[in-house]
Protein backbone atom coordinates (compact mmCIF):
# COMPACT_ATOMS: atom_id res chain seq x y z
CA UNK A 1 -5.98 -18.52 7.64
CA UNK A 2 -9.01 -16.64 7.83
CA UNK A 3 -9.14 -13.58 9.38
CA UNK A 4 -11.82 -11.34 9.68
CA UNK A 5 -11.22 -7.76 10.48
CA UNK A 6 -14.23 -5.25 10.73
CA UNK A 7 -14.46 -3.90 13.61
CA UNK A 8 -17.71 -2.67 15.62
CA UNK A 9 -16.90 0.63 15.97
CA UNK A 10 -16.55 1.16 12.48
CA UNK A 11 -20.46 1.63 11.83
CA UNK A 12 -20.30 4.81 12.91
CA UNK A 13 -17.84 5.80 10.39
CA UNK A 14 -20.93 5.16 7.78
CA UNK A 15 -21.90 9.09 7.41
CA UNK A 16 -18.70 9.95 7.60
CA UNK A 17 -18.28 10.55 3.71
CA UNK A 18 -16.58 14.00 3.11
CA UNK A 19 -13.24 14.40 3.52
CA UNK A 20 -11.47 14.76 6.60
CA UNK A 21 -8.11 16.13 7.29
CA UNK A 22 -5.65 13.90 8.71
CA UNK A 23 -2.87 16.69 8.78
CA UNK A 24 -1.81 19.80 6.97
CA UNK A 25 1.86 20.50 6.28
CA UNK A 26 2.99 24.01 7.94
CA UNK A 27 4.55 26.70 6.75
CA UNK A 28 7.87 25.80 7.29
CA UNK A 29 8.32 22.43 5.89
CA UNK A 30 9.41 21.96 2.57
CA UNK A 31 7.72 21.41 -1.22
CA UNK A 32 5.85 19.12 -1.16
CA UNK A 33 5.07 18.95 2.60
CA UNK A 34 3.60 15.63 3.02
CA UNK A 35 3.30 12.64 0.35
CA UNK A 36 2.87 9.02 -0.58
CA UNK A 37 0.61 8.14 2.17
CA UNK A 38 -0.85 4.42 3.62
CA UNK A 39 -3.30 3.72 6.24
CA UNK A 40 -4.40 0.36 8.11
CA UNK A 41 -6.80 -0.41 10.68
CA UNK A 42 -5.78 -1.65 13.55
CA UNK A 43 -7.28 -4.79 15.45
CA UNK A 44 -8.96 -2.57 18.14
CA UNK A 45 -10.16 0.04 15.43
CA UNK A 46 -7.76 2.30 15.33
CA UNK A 47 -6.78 3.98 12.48
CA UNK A 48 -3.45 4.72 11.61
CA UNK A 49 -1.46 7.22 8.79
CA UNK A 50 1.50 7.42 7.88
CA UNK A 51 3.42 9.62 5.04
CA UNK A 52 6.59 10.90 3.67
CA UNK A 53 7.65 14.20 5.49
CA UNK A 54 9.47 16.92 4.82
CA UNK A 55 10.04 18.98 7.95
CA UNK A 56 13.36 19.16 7.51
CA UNK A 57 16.64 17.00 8.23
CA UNK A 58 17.22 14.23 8.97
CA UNK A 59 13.56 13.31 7.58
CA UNK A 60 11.32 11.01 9.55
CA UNK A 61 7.63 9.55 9.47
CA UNK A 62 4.74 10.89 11.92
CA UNK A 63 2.37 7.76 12.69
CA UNK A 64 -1.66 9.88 12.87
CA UNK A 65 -4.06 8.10 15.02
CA UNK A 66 -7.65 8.05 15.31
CA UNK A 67 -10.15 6.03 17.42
CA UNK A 68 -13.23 7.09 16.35
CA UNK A 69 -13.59 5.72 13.20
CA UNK A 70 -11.59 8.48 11.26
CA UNK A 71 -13.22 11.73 12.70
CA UNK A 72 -10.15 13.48 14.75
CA UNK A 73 -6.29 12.42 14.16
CA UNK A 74 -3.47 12.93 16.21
CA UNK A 75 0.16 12.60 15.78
CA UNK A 76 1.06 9.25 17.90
CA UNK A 77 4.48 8.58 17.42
CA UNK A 78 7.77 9.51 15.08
CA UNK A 79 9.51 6.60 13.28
CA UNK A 80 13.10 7.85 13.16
CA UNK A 81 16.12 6.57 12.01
CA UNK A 82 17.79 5.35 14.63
CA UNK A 83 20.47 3.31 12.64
CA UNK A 84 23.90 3.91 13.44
CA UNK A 85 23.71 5.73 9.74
CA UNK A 86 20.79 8.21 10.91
CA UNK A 87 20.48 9.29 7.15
CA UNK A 88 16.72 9.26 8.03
CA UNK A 89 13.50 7.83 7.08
CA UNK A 90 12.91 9.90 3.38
CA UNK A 91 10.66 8.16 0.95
CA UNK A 92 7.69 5.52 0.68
CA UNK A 93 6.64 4.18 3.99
CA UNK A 94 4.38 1.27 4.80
CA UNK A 95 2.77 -0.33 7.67
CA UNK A 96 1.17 -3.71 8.43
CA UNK A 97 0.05 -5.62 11.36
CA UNK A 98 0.97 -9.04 12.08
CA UNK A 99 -1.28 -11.38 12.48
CA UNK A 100 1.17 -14.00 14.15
CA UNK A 101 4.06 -13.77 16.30
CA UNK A 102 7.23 -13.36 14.13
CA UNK A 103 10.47 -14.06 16.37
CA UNK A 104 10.72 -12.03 19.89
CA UNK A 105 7.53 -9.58 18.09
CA UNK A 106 3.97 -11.30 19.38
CA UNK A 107 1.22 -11.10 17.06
CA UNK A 108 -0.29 -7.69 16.65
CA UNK A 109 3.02 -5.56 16.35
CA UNK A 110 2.95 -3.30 13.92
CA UNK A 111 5.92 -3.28 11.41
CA UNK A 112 7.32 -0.86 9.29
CA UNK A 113 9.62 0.22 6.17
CA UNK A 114 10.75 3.00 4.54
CA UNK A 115 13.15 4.41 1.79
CA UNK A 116 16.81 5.82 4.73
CA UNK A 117 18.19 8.27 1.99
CA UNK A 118 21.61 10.68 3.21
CA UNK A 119 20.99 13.92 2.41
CA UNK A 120 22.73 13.94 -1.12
CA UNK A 121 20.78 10.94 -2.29
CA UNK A 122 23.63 8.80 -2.94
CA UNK A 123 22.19 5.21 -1.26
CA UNK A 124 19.23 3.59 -0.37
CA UNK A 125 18.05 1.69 2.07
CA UNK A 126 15.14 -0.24 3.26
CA UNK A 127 14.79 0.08 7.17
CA UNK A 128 12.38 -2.56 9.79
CA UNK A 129 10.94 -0.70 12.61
CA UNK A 130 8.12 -2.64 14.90
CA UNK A 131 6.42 -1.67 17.71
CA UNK A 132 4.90 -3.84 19.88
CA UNK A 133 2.93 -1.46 21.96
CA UNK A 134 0.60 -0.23 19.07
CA UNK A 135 2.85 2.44 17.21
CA UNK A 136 2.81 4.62 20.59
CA UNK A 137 5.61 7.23 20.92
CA UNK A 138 9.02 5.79 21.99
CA UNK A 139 8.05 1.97 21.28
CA UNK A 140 9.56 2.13 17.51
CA UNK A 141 12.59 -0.77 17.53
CA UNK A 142 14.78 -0.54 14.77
CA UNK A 143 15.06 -4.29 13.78
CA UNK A 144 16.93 -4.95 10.37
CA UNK A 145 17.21 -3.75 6.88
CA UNK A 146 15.64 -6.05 3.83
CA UNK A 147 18.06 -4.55 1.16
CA UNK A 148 20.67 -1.87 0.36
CA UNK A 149 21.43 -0.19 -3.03
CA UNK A 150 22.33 2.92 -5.12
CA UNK A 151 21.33 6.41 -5.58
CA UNK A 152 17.98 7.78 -5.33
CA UNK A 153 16.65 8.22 -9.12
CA UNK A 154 14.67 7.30 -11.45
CA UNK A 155 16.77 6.44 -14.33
CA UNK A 156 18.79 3.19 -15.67
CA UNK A 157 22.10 4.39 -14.22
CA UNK A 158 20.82 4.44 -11.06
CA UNK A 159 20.39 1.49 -8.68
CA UNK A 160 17.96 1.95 -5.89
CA UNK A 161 15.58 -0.12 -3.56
CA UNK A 162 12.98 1.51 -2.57
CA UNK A 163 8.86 1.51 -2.66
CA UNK A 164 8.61 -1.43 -0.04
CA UNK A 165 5.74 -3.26 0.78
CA UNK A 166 4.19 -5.62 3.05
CA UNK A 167 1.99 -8.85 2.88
CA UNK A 168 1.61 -11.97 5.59
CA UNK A 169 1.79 -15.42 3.52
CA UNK A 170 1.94 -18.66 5.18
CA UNK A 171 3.64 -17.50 8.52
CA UNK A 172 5.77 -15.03 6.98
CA UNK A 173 6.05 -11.12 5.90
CA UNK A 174 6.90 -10.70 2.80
CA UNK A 175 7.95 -7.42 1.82
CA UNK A 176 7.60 -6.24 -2.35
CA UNK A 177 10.20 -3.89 -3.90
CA UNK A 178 11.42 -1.77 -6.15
CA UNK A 179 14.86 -3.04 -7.26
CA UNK A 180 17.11 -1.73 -9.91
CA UNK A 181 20.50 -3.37 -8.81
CA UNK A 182 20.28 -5.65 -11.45
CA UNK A 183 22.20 -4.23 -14.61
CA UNK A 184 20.21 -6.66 -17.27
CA UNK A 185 17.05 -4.43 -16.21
CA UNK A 186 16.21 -0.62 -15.54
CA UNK A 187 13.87 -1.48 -12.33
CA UNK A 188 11.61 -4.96 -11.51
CA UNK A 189 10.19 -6.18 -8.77
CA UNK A 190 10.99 -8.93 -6.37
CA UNK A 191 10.43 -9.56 -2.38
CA UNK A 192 12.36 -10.62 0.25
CA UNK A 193 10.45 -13.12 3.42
CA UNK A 194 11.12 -13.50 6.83
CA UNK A 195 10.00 -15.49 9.59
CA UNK A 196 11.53 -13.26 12.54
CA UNK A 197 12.17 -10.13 11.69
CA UNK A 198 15.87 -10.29 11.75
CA UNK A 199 16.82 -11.70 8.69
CA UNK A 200 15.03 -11.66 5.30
CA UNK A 201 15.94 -14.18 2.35
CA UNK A 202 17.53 -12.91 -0.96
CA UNK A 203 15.22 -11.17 -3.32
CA UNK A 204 13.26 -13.54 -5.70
CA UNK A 205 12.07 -11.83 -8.88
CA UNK A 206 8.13 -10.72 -9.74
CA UNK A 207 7.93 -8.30 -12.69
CA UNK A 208 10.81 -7.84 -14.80
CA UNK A 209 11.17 -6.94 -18.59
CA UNK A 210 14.11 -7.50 -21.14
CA UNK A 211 14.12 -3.79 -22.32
CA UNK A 212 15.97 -1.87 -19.71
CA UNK A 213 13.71 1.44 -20.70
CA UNK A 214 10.63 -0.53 -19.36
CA UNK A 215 10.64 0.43 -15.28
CA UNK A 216 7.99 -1.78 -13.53
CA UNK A 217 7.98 0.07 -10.09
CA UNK A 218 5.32 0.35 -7.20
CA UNK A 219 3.66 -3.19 -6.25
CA UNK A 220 1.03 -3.51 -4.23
CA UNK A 221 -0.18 -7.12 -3.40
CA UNK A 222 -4.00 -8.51 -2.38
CA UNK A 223 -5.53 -11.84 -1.48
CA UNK A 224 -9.21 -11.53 -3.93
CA UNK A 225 -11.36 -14.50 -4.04
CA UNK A 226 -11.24 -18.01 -4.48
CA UNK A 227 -10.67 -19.84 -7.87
CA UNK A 228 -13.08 -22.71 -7.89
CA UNK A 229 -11.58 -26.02 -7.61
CA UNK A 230 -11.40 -28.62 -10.79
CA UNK A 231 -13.79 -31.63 -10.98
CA UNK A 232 -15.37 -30.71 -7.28
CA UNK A 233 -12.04 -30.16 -5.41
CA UNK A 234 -11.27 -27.31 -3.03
CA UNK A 235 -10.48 -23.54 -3.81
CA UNK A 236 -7.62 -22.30 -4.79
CA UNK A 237 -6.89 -19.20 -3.62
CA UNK A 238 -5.76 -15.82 -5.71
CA UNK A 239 -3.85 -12.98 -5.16
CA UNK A 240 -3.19 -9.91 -7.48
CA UNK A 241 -0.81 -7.75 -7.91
CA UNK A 242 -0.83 -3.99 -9.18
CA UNK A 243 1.80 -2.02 -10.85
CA UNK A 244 3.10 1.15 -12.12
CA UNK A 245 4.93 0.41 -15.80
CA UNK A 246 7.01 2.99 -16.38
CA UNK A 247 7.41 2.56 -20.43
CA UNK A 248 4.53 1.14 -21.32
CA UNK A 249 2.95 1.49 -24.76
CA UNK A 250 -0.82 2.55 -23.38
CA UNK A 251 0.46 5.23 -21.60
CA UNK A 252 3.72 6.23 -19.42
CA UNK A 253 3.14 4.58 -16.18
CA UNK A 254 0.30 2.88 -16.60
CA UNK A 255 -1.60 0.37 -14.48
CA UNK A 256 -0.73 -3.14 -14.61
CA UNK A 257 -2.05 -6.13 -12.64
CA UNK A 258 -0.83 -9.94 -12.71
CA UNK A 259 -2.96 -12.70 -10.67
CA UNK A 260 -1.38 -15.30 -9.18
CA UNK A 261 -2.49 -18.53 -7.24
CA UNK A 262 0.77 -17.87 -5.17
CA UNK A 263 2.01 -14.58 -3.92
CA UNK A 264 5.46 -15.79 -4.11
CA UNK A 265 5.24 -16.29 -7.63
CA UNK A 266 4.04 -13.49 -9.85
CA UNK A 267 6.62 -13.81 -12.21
CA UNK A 268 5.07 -16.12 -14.81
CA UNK A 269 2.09 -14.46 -14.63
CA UNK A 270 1.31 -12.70 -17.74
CA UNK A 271 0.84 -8.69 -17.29
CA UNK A 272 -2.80 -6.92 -17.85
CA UNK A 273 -2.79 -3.62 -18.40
CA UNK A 274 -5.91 -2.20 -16.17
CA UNK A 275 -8.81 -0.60 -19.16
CA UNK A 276 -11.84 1.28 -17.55
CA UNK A 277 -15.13 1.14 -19.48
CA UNK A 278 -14.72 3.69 -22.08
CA UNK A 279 -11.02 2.22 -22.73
CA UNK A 280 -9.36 4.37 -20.32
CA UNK A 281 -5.98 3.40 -18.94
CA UNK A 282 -5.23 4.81 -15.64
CA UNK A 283 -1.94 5.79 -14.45
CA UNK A 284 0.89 6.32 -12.00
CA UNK A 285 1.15 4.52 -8.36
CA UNK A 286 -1.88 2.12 -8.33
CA UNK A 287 -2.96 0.53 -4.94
CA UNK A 288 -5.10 -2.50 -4.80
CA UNK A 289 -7.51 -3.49 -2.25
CA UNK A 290 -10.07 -6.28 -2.34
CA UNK A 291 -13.89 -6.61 -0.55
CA UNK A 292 -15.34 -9.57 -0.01
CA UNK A 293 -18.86 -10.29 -0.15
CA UNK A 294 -19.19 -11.47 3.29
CA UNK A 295 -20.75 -15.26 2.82
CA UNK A 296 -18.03 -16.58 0.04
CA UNK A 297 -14.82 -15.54 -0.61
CA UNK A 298 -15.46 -16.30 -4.46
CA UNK A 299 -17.51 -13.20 -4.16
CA UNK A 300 -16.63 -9.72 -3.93
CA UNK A 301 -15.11 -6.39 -5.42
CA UNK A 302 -11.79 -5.94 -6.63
CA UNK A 303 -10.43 -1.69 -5.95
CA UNK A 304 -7.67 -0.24 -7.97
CA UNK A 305 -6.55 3.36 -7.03
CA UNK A 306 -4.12 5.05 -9.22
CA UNK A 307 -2.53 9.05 -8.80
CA UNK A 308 -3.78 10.38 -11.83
CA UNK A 309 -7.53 9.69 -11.88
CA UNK A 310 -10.40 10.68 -8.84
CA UNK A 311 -12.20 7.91 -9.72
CA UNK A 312 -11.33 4.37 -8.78
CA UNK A 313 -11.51 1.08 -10.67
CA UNK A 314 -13.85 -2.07 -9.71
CA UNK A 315 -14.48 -4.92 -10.56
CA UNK A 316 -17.54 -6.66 -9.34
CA UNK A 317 -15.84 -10.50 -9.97
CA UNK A 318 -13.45 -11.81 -7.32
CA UNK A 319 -11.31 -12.98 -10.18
CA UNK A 320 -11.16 -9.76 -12.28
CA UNK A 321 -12.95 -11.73 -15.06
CA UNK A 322 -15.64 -9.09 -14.91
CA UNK A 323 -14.98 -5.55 -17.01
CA UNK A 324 -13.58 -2.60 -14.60
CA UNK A 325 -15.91 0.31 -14.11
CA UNK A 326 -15.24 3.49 -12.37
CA UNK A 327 -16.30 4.52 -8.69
CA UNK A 328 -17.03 7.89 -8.49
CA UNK A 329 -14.61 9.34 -5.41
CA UNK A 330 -14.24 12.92 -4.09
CA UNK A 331 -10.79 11.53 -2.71
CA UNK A 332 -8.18 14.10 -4.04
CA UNK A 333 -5.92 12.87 -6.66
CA UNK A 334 -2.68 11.81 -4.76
CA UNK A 335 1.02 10.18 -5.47
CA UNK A 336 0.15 7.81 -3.38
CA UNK A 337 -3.26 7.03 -2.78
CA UNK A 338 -3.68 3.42 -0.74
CA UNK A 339 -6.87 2.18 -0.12
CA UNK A 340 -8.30 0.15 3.11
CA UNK A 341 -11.29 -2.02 3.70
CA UNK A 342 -13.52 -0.91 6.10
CA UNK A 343 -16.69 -3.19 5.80
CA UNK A 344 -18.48 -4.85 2.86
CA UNK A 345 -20.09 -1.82 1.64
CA UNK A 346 -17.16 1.25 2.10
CA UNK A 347 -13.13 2.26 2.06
CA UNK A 348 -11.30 4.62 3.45
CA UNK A 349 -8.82 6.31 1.06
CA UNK A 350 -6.40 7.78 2.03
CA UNK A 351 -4.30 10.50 0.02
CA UNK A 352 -1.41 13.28 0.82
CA UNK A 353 -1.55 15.62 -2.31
CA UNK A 354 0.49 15.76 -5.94
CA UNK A 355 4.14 14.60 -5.95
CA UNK A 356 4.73 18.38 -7.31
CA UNK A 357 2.64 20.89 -6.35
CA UNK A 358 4.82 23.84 -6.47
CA UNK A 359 2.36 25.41 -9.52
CA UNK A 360 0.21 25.82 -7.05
CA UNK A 361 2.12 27.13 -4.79
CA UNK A 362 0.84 25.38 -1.84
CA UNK A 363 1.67 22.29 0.87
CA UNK A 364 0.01 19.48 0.92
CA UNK A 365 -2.36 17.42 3.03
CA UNK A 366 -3.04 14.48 4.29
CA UNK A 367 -6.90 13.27 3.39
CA UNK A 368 -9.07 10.77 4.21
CA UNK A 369 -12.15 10.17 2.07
CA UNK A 370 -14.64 7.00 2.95
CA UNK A 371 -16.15 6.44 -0.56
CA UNK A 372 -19.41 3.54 -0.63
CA UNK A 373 -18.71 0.66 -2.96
CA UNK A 374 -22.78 0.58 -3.87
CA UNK A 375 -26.11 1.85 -2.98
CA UNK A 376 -26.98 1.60 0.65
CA UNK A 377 -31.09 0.11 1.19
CA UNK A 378 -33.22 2.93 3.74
CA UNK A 379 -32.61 1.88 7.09
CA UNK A 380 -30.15 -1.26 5.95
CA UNK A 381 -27.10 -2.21 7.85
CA UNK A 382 -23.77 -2.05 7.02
CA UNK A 383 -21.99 -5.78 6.62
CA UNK A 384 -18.98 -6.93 8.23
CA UNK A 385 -15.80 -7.55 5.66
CA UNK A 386 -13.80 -10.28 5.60
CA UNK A 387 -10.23 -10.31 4.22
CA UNK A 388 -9.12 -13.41 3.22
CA UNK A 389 -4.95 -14.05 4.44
CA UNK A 390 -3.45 -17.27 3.78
């Protein structure tokens, strides 16, 4: 399904290229204040934030709004844990809206996950919240949970599920995850589908390596353009996949991709580790995003955001067959940095400070940085963008 997505009030967001402050932590919360943000854009234009908090317990997620095409924000809602476990809502949100009507939720609900911790960190759990009344305070339904598992670290004796997120496939949500329940590995990745909501199919297996010191964590998933067809037949689409590798030889966490002409099946998909022009390898937390060129989906631009670089990573062929370069970006370096589409010429990322900033001795903030994708022509216009959902 096509669906195209730019909205008209987003042209005035075209000067709006320094950063703008979605929301600064206060005094009272704790190190590190806010983190791991992710943004989407609404059908009617709105913008909306989200980000780990830490205000206090039990932990929860503030949903920022703003209808002007990222100018002002305010806080719209709370998505709290309203399990019968209450542990609250602690690490790595995301958000997506559906296109289609999943179950009892009509197209257009917004759905989210997020990493319910306890307070001592001993499980994990990946919560389903959806509101139906776009993310406005009091509509959040707490729906189902995709998986359970272990204690909260980062380390092989440990078996968490966390870092969830979303994609729409063929009439479903799929959501991508962080799972280290399996003893043969340290971490991979695999998704869980649903068609309602309710119930979500066992985890089927993405990115997973022999070596149990090898931790692929962190997917995000894109549709980026068309594969030609053989001997005259149609397009086949492509989807790609980033990833932080935790043990790889490059670098620790480096940037990985895999493309796939299914985004149910990643697995087979040989592993590229992500090289910028002077042989660069970026790391920690990438998010992908991809542009199309607004006549073809075999054309466009490819974005790859990672923590530990300003710049971001392009590349100018649909297919990633082209060689990355960097896009200069004032947008603060972040753990996590997501990145959104806003029309064929700009982005909007979106950032919420360093995973540790206690040497600086100072909370973070939310920020939202539009940063052009190229050089805009005197008195030109700025295109719609098309993003390409199957």
């Amino acid at each position: 399904m096509l669906w195209s997505a730019i909205l008209t009030g987003l042209a005035a967001f075209v000067s709006v290229t320094n950063a703008v402050t979605v929301f600064t932590a206060p005094a009272f919360y704790k190190k590190p204040g806010v983190s791991y943000a992710r943004a989407i854009v609404l059908d009617d234009g709105t913008f909306l934030v989200t980000s780990e908090n830490y205000a206090g317990e039990p932990p929860y997620m503030s949903i920022f709004a703003s209808t002007n095409g990222g100018r002002d924000w305010q806080e719209r809602s709370r998505v709290e844990d309203t399990t019968p476990d209450k542990w609250g809502l602690r690490y790595h949100p995301t958000l997506i809206q559906i296109p289609v009507a999943l179950g009892p939720y009509p197209a257009g609900s917004i759905v989210f996950s997020g990493t319910a911790v306890p307070t001592d960190g001993s499980r994990t759990k990946l919560h389903v919240f959806v509101s139906k009344d776009k993310a406005k305070s009091g509509t959040w339904e707490y729906v189902s949970t995709i998986a359970e598992g272990g204690v909260a670290q980062e380390q092989n004796t440990a078996s968490p599920v966390w870092h969830p997120f979303f994609f729409f496939y063929n009439g479903k949500l799929l959501c991508y995850f962080s799972d280290s329940r399996d003893p043969a590995h340290g971490s991979k990745i695999v998704f869980s589908d649903t068609g309602d909501l309710k119930s979500w199919s066992d985890p089927v297996r993405q990115v997973a390596y022999d070596d149990k010191e090898l931790r692929p964590t962190i997917a995000t998933v894109t549709q980026i353009g068309d594969k030609p067809g053989t001997n005259g037949g149609p397009s086949i689409n492509q989807y790609l996949m980033t990833y932080e590798y935790g043990g790889a030889r490059e670098t620790p966490f480096a940037v990985y991709y895999k493309i796939s002409e299914d985004p149910r099946n990643f697995d087979p998909a040989p592993g590229t580790v992500l090289r910028g022009p002077k042989g660069e390898v970026p790391s920690g937390a990438p998010y992908a995003a991809f542009v199309g060129g607004g006549v073809s989906p075999t054309d466009g631009t490819i974005i790859i955001s990672s923590s530990n670089e300003y710049d971001l990573y392009v590349n100018r062929k649909a297919d990633a067959s082209g060689p990355w370069e960097t896009l200069y970006s004032e947008a603060p370096k972040a753990y996590a940095r997501c990145v959104v589409p806003l029309n064929a010429e700009q982005i909007l990322v979106v950032g919420a400070g360093p995973l540790d900033p206690g040497n600086f001795g100072e909370l973070n903030s939310i920020i939202a940085n539009v940063v052009d994708l190229k050089p805009k022509t005197p008195g030109g216009k700025t295109k719609s963008v098309k993003r390409w959902i199957a």
